[in-house]
PDB file of N, CA and C in Angstrom:
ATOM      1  N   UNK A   1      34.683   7.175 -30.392  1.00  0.00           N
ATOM      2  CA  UNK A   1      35.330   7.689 -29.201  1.00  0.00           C
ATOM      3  C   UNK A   1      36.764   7.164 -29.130  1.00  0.00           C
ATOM      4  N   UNK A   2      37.493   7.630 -28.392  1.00  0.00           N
ATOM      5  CA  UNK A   2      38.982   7.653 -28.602  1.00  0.00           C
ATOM      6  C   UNK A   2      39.341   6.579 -26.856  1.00  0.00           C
ATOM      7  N   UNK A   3      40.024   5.774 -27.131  1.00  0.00           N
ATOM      8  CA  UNK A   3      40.626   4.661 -26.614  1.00  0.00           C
ATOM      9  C   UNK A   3      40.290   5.868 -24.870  1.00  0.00           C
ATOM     10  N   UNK A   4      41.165   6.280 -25.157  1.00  0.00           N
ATOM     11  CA  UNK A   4      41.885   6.953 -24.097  1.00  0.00           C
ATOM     12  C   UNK A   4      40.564   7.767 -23.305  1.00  0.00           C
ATOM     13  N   UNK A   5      39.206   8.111 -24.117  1.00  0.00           N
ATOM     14  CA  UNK A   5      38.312   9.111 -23.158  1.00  0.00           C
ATOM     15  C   UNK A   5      37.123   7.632 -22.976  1.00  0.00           C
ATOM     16  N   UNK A   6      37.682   6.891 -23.155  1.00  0.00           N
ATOM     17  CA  UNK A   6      36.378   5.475 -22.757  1.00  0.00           C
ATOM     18  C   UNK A   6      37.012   4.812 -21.594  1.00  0.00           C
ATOM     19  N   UNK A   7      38.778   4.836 -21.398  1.00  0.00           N
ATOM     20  CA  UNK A   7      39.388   4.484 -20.297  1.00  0.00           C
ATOM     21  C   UNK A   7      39.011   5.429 -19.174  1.00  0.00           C
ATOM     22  N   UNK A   8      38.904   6.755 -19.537  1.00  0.00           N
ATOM     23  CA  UNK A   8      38.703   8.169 -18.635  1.00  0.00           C
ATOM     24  C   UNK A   8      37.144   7.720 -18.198  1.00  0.00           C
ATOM     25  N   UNK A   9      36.319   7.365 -18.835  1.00  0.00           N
ATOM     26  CA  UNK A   9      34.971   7.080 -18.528  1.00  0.00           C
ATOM     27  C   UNK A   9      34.670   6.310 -17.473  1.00  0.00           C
ATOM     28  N   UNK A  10      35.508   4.938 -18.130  1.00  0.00           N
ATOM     29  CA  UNK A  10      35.508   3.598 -17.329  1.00  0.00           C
ATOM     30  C   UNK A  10      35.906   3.912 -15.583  1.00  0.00           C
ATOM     31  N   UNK A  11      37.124   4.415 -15.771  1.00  0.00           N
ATOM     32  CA  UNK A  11      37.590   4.838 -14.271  1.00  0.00           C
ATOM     33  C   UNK A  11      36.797   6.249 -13.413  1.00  0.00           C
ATOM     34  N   UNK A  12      36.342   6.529 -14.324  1.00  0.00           N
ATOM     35  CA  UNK A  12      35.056   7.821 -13.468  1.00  0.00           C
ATOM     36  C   UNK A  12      33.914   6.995 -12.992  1.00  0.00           C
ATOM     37  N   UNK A  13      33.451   5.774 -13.478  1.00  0.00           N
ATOM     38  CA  UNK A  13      32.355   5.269 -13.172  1.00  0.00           C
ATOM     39  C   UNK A  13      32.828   4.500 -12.076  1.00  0.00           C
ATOM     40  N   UNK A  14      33.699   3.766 -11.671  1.00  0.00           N
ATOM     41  CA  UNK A  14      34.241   3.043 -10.870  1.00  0.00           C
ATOM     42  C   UNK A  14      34.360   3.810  -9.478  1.00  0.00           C
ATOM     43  N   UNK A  15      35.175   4.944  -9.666  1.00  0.00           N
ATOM     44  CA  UNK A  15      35.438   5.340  -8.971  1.00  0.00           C
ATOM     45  C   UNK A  15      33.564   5.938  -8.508  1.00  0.00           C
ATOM     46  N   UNK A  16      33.268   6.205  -9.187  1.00  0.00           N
ATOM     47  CA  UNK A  16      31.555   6.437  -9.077  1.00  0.00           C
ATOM     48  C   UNK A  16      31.039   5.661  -8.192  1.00  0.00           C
ATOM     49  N   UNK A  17      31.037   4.536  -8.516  1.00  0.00           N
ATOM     50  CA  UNK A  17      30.719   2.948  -7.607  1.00  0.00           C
ATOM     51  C   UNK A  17      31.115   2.832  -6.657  1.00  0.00           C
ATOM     52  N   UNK A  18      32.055   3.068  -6.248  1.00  0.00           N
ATOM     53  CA  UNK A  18      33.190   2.614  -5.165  1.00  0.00           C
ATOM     54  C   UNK A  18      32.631   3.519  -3.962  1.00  0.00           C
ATOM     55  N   UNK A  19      32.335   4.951  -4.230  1.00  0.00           N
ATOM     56  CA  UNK A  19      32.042   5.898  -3.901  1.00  0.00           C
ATOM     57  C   UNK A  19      30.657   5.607  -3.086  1.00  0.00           C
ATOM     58  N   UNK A  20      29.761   5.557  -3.784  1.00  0.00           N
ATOM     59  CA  UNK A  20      28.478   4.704  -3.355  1.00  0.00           C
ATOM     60  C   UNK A  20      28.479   3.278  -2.461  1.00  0.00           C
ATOM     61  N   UNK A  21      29.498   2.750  -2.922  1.00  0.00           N
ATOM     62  CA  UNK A  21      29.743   1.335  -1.688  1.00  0.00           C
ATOM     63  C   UNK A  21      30.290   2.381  -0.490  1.00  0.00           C
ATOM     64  N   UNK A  22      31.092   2.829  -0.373  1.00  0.00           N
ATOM     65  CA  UNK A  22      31.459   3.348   1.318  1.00  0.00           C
ATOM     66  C   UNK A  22      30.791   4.064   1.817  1.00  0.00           C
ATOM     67  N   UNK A  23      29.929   4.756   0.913  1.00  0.00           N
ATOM     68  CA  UNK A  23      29.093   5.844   1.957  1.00  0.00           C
ATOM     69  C   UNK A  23      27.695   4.565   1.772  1.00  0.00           C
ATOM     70  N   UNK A  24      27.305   3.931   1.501  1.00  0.00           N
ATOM     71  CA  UNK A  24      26.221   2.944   2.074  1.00  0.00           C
ATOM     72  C   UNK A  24      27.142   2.263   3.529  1.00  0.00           C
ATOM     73  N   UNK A  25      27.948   1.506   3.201  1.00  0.00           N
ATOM     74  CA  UNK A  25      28.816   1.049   4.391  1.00  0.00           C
ATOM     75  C   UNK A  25      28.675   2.168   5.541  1.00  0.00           C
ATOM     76  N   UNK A  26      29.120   3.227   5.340  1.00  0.00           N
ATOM     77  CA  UNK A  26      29.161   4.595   6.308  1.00  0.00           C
ATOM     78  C   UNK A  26      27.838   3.941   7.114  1.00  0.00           C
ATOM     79  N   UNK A  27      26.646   4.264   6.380  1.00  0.00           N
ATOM     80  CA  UNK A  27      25.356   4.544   6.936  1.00  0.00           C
ATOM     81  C   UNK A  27      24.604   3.157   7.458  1.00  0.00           C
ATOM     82  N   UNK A  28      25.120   2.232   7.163  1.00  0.00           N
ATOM     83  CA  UNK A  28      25.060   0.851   7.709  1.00  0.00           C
ATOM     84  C   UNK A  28      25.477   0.960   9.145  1.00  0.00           C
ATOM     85  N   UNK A  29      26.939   1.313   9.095  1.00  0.00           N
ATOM     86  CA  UNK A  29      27.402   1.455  10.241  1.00  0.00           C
ATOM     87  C   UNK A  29      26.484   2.194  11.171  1.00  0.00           C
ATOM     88  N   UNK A  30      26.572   3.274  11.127  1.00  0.00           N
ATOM     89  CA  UNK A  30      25.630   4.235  11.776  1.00  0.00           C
ATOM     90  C   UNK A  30      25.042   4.184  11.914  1.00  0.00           C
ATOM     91  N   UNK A  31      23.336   3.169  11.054  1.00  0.00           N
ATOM     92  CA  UNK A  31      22.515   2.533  12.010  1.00  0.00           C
ATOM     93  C   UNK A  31      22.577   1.301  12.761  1.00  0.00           C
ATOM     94  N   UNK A  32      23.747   0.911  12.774  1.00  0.00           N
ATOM     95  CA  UNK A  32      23.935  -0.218  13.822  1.00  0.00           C
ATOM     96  C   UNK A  32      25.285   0.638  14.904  1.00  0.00           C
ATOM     97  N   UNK A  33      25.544   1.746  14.762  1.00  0.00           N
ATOM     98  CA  UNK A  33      26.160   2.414  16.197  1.00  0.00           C
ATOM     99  C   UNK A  33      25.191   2.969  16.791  1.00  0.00           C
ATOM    100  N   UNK A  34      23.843   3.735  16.285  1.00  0.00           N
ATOM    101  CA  UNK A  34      22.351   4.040  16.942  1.00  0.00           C
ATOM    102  C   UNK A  34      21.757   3.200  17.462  1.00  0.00           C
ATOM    103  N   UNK A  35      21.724   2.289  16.873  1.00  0.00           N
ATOM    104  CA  UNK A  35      20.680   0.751  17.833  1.00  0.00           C
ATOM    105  C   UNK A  35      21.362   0.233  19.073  1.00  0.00           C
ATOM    106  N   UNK A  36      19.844   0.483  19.925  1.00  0.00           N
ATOM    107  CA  UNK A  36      20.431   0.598  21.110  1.00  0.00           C
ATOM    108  C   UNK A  36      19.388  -0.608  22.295  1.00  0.00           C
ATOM    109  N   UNK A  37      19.617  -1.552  21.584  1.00  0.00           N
ATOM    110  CA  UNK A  37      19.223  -3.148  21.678  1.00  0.00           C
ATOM    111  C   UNK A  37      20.130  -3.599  22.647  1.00  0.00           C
ATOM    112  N   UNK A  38      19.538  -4.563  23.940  1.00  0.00           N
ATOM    113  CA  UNK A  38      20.097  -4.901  24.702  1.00  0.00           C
ATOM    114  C   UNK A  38      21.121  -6.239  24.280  1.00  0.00           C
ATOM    115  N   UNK A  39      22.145  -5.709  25.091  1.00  0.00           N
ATOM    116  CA  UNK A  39      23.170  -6.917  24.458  1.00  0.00           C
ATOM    117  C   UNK A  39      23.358  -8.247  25.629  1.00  0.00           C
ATOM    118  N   UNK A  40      23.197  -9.347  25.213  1.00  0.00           N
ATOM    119  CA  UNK A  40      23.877  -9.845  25.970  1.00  0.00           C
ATOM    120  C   UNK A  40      25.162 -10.928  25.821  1.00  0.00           C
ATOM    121  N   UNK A  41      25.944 -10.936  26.928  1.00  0.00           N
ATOM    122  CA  UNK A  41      27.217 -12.214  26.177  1.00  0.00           C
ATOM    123  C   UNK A  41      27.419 -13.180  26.603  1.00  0.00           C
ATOM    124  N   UNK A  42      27.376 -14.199  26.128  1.00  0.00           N
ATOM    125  CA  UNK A  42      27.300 -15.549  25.757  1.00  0.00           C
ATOM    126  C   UNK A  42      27.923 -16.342  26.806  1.00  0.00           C
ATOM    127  N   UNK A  43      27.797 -17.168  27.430  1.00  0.00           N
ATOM    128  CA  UNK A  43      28.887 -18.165  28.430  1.00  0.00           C
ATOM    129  C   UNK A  43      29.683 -18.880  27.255  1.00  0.00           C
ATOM    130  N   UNK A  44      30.933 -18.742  27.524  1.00  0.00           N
ATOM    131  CA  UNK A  44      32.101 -19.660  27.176  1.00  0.00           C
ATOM    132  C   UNK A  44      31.896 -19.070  25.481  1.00  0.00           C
ATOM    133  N   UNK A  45      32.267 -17.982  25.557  1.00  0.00           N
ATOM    134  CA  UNK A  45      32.318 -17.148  24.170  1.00  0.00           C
ATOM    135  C   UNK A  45      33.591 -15.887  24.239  1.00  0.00           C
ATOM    136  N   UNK A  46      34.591 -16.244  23.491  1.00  0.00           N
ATOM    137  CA  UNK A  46      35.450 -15.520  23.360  1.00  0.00           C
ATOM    138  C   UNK A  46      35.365 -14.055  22.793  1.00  0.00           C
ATOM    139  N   UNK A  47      35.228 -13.072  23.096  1.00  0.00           N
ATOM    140  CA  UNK A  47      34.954 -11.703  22.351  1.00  0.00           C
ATOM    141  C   UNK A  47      35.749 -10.240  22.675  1.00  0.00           C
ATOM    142  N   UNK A  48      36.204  -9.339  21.484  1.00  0.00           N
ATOM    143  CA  UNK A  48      35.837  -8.566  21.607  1.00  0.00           C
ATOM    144  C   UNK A  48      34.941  -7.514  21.732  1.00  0.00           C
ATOM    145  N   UNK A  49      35.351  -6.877  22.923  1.00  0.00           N
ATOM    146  CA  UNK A  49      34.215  -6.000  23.942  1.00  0.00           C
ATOM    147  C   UNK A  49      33.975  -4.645  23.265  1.00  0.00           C
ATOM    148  N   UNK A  50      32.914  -3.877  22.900  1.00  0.00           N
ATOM    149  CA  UNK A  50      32.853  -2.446  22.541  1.00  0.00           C
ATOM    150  C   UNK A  50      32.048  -2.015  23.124  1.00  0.00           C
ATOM    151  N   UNK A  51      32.516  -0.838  24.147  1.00  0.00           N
ATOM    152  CA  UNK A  51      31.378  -0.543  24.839  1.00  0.00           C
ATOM    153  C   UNK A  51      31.427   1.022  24.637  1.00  0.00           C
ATOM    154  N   UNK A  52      30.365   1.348  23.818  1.00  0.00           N
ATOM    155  CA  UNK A  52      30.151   3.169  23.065  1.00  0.00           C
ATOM    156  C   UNK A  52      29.054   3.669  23.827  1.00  0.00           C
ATOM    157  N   UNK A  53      28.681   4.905  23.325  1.00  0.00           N
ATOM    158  CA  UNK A  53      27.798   5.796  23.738  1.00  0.00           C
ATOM    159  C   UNK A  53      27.476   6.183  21.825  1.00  0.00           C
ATOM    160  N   UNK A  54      26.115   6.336  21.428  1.00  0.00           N
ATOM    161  CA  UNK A  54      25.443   6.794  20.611  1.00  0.00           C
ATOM    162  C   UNK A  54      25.761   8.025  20.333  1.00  0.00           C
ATOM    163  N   UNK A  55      25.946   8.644  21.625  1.00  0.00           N
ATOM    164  CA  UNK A  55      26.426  10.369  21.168  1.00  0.00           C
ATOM    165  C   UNK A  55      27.619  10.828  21.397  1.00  0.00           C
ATOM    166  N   UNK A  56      28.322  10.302  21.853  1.00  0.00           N
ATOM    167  CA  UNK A  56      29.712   9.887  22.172  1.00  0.00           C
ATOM    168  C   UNK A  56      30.966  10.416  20.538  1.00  0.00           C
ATOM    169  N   UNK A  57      31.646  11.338  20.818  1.00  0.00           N
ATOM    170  CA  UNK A  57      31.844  11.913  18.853  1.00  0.00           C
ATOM    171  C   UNK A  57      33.517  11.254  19.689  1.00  0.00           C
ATOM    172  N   UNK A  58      34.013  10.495  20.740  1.00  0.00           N
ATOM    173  CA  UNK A  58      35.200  10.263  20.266  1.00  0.00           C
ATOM    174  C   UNK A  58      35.185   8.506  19.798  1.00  0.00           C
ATOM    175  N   UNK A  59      33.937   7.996  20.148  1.00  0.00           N
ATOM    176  CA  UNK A  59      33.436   6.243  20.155  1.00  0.00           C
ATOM    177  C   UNK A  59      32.513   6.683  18.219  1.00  0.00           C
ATOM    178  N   UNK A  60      32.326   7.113  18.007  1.00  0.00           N
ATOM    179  CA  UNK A  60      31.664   7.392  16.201  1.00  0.00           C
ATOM    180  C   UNK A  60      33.091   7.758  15.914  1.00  0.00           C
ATOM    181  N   UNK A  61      34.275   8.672  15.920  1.00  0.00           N
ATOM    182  CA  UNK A  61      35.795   8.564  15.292  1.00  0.00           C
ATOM    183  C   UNK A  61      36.048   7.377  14.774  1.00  0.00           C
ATOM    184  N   UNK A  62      36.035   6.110  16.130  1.00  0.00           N
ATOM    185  CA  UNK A  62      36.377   5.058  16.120  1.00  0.00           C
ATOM    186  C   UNK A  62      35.697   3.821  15.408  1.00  0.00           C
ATOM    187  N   UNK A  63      34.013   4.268  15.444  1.00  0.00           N
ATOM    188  CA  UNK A  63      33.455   3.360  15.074  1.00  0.00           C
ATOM    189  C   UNK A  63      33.408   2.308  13.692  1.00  0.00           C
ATOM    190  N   UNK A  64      33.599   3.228  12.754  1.00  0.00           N
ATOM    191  CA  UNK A  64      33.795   3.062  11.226  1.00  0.00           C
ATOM    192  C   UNK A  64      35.175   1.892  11.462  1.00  0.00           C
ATOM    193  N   UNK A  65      35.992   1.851  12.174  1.00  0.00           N
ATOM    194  CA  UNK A  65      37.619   0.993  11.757  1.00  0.00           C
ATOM    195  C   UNK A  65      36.966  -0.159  12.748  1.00  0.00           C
ATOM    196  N   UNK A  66      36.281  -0.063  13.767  1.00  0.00           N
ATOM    197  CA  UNK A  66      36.080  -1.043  14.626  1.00  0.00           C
ATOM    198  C   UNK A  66      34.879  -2.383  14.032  1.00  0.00           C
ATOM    199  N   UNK A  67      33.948  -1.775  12.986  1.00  0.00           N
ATOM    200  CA  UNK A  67      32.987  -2.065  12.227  1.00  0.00           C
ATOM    201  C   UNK A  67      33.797  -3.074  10.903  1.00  0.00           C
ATOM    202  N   UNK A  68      35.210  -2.447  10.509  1.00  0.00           N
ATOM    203  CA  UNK A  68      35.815  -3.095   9.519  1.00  0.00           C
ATOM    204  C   UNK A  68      36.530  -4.142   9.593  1.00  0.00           C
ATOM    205  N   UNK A  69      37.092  -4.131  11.213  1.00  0.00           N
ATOM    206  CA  UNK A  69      38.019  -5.157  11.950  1.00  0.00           C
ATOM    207  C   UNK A  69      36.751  -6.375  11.959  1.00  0.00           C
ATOM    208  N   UNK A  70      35.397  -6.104  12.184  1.00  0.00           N
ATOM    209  CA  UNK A  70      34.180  -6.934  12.499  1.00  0.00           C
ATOM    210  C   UNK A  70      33.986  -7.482  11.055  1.00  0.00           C
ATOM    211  N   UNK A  71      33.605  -6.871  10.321  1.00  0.00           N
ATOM    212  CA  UNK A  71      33.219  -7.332   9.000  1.00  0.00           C
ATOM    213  C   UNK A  71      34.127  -8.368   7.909  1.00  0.00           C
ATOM    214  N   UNK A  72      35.454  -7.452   8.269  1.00  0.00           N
ATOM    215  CA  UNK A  72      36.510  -7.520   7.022  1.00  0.00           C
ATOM    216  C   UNK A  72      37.256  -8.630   7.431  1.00  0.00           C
ATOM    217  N   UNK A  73      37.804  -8.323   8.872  1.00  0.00           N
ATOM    218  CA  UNK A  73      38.876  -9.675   9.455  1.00  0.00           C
ATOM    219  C   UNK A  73      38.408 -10.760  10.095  1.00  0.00           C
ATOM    220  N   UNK A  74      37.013 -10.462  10.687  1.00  0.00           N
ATOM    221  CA  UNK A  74      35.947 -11.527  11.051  1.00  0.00           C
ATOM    222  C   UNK A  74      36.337 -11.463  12.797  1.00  0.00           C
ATOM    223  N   UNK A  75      37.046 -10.584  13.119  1.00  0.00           N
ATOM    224  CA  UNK A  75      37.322 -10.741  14.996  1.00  0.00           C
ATOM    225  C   UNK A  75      35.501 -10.518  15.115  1.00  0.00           C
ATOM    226  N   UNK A  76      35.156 -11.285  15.994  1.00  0.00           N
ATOM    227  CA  UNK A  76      34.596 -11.451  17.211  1.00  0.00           C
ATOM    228  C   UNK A  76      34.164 -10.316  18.182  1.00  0.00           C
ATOM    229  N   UNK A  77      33.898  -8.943  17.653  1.00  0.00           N
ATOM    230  CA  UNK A  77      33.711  -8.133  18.523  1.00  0.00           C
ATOM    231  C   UNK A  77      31.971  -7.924  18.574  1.00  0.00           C
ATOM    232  N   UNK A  78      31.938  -7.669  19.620  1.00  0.00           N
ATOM    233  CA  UNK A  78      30.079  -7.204  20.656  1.00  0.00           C
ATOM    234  C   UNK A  78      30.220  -5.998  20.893  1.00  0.00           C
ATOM    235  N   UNK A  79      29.026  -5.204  20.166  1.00  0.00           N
ATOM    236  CA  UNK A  79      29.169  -3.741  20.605  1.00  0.00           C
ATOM    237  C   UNK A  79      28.083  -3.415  21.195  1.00  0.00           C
ATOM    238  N   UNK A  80      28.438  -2.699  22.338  1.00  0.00           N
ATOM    239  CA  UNK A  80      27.397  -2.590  23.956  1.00  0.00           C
ATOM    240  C   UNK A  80      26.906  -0.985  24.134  1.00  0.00           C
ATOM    241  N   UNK A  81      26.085  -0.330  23.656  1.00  0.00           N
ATOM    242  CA  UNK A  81      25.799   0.739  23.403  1.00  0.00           C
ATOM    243  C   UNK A  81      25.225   1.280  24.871  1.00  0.00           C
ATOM    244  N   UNK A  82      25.910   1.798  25.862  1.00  0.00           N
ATOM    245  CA  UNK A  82      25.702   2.149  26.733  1.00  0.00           C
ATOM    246  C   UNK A  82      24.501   3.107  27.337  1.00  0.00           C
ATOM    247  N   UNK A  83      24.260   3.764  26.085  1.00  0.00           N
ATOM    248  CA  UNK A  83      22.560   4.653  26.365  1.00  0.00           C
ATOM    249  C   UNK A  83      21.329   3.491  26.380  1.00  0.00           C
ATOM    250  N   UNK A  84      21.635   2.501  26.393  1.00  0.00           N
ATOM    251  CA  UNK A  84      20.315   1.433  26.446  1.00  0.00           C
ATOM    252  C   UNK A  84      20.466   1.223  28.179  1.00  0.00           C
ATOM    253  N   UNK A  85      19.339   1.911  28.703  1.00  0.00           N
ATOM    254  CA  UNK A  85      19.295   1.528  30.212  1.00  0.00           C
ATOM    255  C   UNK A  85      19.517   0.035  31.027  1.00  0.00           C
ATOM    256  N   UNK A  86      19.437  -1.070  29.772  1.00  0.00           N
ATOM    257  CA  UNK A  86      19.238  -2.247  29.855  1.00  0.00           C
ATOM    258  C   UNK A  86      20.746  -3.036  29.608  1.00  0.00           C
ATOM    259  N   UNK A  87      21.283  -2.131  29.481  1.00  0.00           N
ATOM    260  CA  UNK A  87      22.964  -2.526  29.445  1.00  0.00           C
ATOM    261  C   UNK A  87      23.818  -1.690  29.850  1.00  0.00           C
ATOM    262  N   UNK A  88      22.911  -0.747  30.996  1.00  0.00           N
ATOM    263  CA  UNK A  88      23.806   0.459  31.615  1.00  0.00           C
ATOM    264  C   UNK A  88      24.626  -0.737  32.832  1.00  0.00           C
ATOM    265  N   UNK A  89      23.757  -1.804  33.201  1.00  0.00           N
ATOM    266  CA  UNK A  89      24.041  -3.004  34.206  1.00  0.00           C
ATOM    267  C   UNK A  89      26.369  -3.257  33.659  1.00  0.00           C
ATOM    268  N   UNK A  90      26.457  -3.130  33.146  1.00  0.00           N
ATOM    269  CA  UNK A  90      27.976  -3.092  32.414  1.00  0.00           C
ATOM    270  C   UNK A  90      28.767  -2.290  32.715  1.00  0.00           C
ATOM    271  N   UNK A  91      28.425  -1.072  32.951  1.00  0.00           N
ATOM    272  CA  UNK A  91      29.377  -0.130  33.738  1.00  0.00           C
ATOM    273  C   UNK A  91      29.955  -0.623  35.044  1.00  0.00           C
ATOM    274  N   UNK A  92      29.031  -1.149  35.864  1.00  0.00           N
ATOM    275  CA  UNK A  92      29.433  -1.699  37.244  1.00  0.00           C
ATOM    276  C   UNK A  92      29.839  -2.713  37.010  1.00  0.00           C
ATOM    277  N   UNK A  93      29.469  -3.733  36.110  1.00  0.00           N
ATOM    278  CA  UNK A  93      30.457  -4.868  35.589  1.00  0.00           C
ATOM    279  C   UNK A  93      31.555  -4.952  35.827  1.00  0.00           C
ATOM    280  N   UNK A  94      31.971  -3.800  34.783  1.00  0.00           N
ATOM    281  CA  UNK A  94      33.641  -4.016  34.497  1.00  0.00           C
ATOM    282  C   UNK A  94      34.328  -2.402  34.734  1.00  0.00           C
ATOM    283  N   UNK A  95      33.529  -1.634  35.837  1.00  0.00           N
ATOM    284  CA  UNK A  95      34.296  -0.290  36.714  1.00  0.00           C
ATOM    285  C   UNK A  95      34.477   0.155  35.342  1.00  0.00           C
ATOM    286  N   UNK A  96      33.559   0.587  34.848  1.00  0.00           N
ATOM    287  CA  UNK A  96      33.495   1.425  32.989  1.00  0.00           C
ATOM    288  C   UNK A  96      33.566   3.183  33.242  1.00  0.00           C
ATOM    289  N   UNK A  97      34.305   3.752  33.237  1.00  0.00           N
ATOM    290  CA  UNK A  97      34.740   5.232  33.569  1.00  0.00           C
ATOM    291  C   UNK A  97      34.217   6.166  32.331  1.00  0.00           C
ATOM    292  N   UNK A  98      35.112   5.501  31.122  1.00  0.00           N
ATOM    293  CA  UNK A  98      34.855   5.952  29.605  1.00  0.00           C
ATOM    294  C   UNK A  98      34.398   5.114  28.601  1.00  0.00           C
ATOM    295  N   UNK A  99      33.606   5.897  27.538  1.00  0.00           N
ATOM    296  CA  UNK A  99      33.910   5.746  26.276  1.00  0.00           C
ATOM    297  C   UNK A  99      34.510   6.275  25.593  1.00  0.00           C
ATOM    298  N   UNK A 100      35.039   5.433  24.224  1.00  0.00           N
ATOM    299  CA  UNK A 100      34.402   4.108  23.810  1.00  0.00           C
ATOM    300  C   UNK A 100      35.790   3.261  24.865  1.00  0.00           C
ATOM    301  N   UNK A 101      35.873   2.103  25.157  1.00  0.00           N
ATOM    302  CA  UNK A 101      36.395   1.078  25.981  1.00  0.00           C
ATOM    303  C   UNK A 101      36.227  -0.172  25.294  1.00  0.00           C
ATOM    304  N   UNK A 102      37.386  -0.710  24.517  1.00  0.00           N
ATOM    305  CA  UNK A 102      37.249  -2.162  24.450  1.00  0.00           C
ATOM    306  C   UNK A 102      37.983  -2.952  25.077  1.00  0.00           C
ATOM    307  N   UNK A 103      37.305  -4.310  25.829  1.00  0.00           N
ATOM    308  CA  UNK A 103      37.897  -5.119  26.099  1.00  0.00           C
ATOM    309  C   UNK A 103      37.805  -6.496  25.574  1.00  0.00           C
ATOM    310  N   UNK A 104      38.639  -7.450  26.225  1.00  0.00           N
ATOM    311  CA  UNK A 104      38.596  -9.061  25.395  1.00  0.00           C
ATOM    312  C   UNK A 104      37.547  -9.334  26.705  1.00  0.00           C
ATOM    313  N   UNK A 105      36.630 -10.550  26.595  1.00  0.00           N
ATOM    314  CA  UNK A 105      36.003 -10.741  27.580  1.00  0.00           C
ATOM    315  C   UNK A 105      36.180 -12.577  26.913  1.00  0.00           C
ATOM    316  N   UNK A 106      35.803 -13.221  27.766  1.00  0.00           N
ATOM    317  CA  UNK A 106      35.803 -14.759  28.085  1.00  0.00           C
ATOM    318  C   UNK A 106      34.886 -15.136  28.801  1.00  0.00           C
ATOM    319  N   UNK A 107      33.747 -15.040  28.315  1.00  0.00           N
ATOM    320  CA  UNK A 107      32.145 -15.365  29.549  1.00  0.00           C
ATOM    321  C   UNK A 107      32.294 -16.704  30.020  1.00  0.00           C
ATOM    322  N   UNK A 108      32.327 -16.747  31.677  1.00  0.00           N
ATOM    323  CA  UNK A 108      32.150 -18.846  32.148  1.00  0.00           C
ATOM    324  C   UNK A 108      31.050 -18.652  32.490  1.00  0.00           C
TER     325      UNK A 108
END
């Protein structure tokens, strides 16, 4: 085989790979923007706030970059999935109008 169609190979497979890492990531995400587990936050815990809706298509736009800021840069964000009746208690919290809504929160 010729230098040049084993380099062509090499970078088709990669790119092959790479391909398969983000769409697993994708679907990672997506079952942790579906889970709809009561949240709660911490006293004397610094965080970013995410507060989505499951069916919500302008809070899933967002979700994927908000998931990477969590993973990749290590911020501190809590994501509060608002269809859990058990953390609907948050709307009146913090006068919640829309999703998605993040805020910094500082629990005393």
């Amino acid at each position: 085989m010729k230098t040049s169609t084993k380099i062509a190979m090499i970078f088709f497979f990669i790119l092959l790979a790479s391909g398969h890492s983000i769409e697993g990531y994708h679907l990672r995400n997506t079952a942790i923007e579906n889970n709809r587990v009561q949240v709660s936050l911490k006293k004397n815990e610094n965080a970013v706030v995410l507060f989505y809706k499951d069916d919500c298509s302008d809070c899933k736009a967002i979700f994927d970059r908000v998931m990477s800021e969590k993973d990749f840069v290590g911020t501190n964000i809590k994501l509060i999935n608002l269809n859990n009746v058990k953390n609907k208690h948050y709307i009146g919290k913090y006068n919640l109008h829309y999703v998605p809504t993040l805020i910094v929160e500082t629990v005393k």
